[in-house]
Protein backbone atom coordinates (compact mmCIF):
# COMPACT_ATOMS: atom_id res chain seq x y z
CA UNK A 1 -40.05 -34.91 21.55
CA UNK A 2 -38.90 -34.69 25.14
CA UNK A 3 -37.31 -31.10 26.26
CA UNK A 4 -33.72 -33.08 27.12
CA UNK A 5 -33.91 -35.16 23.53
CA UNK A 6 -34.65 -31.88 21.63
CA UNK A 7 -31.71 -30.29 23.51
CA UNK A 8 -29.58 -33.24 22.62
CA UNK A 9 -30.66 -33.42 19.27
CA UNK A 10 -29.66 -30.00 18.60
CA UNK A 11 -26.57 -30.28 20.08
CA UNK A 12 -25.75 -33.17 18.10
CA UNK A 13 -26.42 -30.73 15.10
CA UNK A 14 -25.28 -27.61 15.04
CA UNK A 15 -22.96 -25.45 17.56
CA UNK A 16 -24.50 -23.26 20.04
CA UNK A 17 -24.69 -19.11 18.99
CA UNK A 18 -21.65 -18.52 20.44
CA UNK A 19 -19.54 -21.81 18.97
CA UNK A 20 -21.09 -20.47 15.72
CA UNK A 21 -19.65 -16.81 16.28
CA UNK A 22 -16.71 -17.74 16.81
CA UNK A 23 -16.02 -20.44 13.82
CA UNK A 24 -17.26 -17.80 11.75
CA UNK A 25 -14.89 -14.92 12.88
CA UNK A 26 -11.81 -17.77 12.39
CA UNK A 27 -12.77 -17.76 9.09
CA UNK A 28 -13.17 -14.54 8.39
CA UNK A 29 -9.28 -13.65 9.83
CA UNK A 30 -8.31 -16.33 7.67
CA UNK A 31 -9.37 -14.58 4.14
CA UNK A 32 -5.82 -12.63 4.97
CA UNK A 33 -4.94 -9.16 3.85
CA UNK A 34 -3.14 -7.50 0.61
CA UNK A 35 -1.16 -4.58 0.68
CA UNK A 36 -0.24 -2.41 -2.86
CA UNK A 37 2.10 0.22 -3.61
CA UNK A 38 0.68 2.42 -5.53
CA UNK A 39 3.61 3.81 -8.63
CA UNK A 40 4.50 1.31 -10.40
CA UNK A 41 2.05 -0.94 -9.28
CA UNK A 42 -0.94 0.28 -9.28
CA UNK A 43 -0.30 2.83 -11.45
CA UNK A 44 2.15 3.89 -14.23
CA UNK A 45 3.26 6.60 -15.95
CA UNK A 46 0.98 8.70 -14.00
CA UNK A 47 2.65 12.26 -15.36
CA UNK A 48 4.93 14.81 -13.46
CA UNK A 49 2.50 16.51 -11.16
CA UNK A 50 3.72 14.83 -8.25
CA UNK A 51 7.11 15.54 -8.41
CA UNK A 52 6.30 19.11 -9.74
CA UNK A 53 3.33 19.40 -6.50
CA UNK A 54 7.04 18.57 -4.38
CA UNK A 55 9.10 21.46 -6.37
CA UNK A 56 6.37 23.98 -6.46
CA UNK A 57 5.97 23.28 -2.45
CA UNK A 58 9.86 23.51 -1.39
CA UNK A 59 9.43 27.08 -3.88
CA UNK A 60 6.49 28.04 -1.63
CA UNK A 61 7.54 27.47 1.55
CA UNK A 62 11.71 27.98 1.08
CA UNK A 63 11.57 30.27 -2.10
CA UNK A 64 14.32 27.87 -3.26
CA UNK A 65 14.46 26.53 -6.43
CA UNK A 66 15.60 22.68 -6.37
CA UNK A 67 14.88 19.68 -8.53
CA UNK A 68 13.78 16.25 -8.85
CA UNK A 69 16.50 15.58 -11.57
CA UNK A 70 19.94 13.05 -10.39
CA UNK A 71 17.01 11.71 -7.29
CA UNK A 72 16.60 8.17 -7.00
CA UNK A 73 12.93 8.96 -6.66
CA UNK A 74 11.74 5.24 -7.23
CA UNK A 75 10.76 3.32 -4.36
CA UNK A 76 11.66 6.28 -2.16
CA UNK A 77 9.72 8.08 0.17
CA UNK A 78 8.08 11.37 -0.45
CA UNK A 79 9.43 12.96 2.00
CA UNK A 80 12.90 11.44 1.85
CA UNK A 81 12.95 12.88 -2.29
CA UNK A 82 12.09 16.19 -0.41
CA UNK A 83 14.90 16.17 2.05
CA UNK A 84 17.28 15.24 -0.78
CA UNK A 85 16.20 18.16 -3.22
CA UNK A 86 16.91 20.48 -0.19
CA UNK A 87 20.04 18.78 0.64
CA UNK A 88 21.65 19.56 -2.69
CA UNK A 89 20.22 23.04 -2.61
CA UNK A 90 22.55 22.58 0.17
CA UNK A 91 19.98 23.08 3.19
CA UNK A 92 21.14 22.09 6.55
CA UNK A 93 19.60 19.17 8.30
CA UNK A 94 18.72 21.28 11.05
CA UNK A 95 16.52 23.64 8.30
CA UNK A 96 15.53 20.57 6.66
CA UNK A 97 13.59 19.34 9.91
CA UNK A 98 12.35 22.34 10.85
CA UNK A 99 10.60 23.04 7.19
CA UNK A 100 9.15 19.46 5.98
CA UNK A 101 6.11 19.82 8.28
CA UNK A 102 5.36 23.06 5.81
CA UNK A 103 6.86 21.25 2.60
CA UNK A 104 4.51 17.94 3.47
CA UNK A 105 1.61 20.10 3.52
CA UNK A 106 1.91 22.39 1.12
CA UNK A 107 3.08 19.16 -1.82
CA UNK A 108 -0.31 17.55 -0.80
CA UNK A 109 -2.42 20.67 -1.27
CA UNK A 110 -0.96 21.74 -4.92
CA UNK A 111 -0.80 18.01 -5.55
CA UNK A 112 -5.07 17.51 -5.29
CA UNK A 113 -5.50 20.45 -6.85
CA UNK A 114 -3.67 19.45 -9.74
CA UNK A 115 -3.85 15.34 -10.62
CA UNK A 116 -5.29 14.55 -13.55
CA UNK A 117 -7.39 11.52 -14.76
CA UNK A 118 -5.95 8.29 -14.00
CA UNK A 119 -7.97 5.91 -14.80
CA UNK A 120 -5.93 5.03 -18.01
CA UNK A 121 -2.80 4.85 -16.24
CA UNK A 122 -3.91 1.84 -13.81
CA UNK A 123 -1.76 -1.15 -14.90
CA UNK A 124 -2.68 -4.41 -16.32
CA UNK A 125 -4.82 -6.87 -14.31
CA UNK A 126 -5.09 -4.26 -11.46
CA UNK A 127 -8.36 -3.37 -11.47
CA UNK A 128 -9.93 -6.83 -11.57
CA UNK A 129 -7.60 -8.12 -8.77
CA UNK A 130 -8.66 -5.07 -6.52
CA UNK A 131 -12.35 -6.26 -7.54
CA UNK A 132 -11.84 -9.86 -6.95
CA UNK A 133 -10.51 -9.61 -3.31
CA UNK A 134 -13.22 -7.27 -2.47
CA UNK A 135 -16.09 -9.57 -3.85
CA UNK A 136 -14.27 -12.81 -1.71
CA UNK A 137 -14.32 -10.29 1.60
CA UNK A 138 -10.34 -10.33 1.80
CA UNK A 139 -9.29 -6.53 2.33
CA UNK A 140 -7.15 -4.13 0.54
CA UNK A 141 -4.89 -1.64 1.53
CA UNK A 142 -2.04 1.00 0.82
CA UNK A 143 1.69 0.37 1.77
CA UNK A 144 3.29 3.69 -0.37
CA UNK A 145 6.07 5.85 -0.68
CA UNK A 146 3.03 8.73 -1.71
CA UNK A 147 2.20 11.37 1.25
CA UNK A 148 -1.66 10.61 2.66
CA UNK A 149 -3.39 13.41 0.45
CA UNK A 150 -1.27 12.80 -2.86
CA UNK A 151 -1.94 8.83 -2.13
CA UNK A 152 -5.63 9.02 -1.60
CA UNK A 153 -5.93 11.35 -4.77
CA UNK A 154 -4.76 9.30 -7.32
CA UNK A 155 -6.38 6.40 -6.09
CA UNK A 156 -9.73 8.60 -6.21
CA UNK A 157 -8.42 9.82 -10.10
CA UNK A 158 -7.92 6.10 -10.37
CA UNK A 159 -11.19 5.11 -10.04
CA UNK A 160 -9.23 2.55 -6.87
CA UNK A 161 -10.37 4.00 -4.12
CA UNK A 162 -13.51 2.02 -3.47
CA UNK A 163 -11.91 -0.68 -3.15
CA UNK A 164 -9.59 0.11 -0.73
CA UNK A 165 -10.03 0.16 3.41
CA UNK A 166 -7.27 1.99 4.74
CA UNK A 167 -3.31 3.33 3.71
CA UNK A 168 0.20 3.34 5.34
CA UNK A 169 1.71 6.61 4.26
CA UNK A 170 5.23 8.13 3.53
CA UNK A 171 5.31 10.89 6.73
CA UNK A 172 4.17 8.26 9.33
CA UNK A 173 7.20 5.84 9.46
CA UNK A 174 10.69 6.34 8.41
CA UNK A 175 11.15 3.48 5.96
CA UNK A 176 8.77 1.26 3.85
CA UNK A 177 9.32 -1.64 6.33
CA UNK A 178 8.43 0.82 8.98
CA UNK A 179 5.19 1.56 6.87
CA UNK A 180 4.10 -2.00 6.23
CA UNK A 181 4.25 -2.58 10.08
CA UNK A 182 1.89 -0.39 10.93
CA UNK A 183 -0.52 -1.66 8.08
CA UNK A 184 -0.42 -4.88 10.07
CA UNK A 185 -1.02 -3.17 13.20
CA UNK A 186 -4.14 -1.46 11.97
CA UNK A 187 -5.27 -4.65 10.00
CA UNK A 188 -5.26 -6.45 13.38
CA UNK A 189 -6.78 -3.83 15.67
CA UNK A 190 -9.85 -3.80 13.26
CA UNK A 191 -10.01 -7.49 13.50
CA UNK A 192 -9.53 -8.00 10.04
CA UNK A 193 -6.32 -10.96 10.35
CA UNK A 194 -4.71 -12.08 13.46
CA UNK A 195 -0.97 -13.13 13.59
CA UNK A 196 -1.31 -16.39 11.86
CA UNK A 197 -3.39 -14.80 8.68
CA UNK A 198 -1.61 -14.79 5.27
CA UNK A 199 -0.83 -11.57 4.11
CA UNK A 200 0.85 -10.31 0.93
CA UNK A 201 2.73 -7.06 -0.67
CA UNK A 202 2.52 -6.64 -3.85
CA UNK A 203 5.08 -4.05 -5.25
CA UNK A 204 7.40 -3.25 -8.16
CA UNK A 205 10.79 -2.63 -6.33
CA UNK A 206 13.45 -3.94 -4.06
CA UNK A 207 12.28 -1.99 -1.58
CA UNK A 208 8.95 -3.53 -1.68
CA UNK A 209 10.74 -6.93 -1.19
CA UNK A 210 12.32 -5.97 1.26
CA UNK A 211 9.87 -4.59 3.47
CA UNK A 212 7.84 -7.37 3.00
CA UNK A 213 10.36 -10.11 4.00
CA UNK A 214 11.44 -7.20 7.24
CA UNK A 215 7.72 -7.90 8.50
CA UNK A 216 7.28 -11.97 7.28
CA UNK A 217 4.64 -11.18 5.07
CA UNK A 218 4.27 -12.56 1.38
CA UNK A 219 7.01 -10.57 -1.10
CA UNK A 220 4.90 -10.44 -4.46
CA UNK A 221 6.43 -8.44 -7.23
CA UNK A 222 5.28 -7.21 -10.36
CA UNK A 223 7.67 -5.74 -13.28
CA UNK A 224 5.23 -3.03 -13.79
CA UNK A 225 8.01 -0.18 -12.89
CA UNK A 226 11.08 0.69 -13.55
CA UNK A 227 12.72 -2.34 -12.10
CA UNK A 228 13.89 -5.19 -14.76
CA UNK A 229 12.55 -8.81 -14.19
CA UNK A 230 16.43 -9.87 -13.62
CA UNK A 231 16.96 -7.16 -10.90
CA UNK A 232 13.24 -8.26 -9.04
CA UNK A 233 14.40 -11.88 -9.28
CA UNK A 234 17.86 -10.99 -7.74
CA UNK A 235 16.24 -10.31 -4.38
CA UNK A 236 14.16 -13.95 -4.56
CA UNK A 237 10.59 -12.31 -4.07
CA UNK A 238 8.10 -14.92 -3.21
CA UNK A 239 6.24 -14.46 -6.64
CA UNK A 240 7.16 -12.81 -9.58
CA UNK A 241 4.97 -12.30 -12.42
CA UNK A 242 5.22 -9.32 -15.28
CA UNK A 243 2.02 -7.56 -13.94
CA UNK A 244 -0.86 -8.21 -12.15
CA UNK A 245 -3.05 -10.17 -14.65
CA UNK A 246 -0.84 -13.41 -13.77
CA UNK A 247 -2.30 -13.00 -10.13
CA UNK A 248 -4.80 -14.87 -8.34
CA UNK A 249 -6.65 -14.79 -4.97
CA UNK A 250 -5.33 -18.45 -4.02
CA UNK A 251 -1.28 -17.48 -5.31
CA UNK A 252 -1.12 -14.46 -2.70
CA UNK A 253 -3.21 -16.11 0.50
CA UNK A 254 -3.29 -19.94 -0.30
């Protein structure tokens, strides 16, 4: 065959290397992107080290004495829980500012020092979700209310972390919504979804919801916390389901 019919034969065919490239990458930035909270959702009933990791590290660095006990703590922020236990020692704001950078650290060191096994406390359907997204190439990642070190932990205790690419931690925004934006940011500066990929948060409180509707990403909840069905429904999530097992790839990205 001729050198100009083999040429035209081939690009009757297929696209050229870089055509190719590119189709490809489209659909890769199309698989989309999950996000997870991690109590509650990921896990439950995961014991009191945590909160005892943020006593023992107010004790440390304050030598004050303060409590968990009459906190909101669910769907709160690590170190929002931290700056209410000092508040009602009745620690200034200006004292409460000037300490957390200690407080942070120190929580996260007793914290991995002290989290148990986890792997029993990972809730229903989890697991093989986590598994599923990774074997279809669509990536995983932390939105939570945990500090980076106490996060990362009890995914590791977990036997999650594998299966998980990055996190959006409590000390590096000031909200949840806050949080979930800079997953997103992240997500698109590795090339993983661009603007128009579907993206999903799955969570097991309001705040969840809410973050996820602040950003215009997916609101999936789960009544694998504290949170009542009736009280999930009241803030018209995008899905609701009673855990995770009730999931599939296609629900959260089709």
């Amino acid at each position: 065959m001729p050198a100009c019919l083999q040429d035209l034969h081939r690009s009757l065919i297929l696209p050229d290397a870089w055509e190719l490239t590119v189709i490809m990458k489209k659909m890769e930035i199309r698989r989309g992107l999950v996000l997870f909270d991690i109590d509650g959702t990921l896990l439950r009933r995961a014991g009191p080290h945590h909160r005892q990791a943020l006593v023992d590290a107010v004790r440390r660095v304050t030598s004050l004495e303060t409590t968990t006990e009459g906190i909101p703590v669910q769907g709160m922020l690590d170190r929002d829980i931290v700056a209410a236990m000092l508040a009602s020692a009745g620690v200034s704001r200006v004292v409460i500012a000037r300490k957390m950078p200690e407080i942070v650290a120190a929580a996260q060191t007793v914290y991995v020092r002290r989290c148990p096994d986890l792997r029993r406390k990972v809730c229903p359907g989890a697991r093989m979700l986590l598994y599923r997204l990774s074997r279809r190439g669509v990536p995983a990642g932390l939105v939570t209310g945990n500090l980076t070190r106490i996060g990362w932990r009890k995914m590791e205790c977990a036997g999650l972390r594998h299966y998980l690419r990055f996190g959006a931690f409590a000390e590096r925004a000031r909200d949840r919504a806050g949080l979930v934006r800079i997953a997103l940011q992240h997500a698109r500066r590795q090339g993983w979804i661009n603007r128009t990929s579907p993206v999903a948060l799955i969570g097991d409180h309001p705040n969840d919801i809410r973050a996820a509707r602040a950003n215009g990403i997916r609101a999936v909840a789960v009544a694998t916390g504290l949170s009542s069905t009736e009280d999930l429904a009241s803030y018209a999530p995008d899905l609701l389901v009673a855990d995770m097992r009730a999931l599939s790839i296609e629900m959260l990205l089709g």
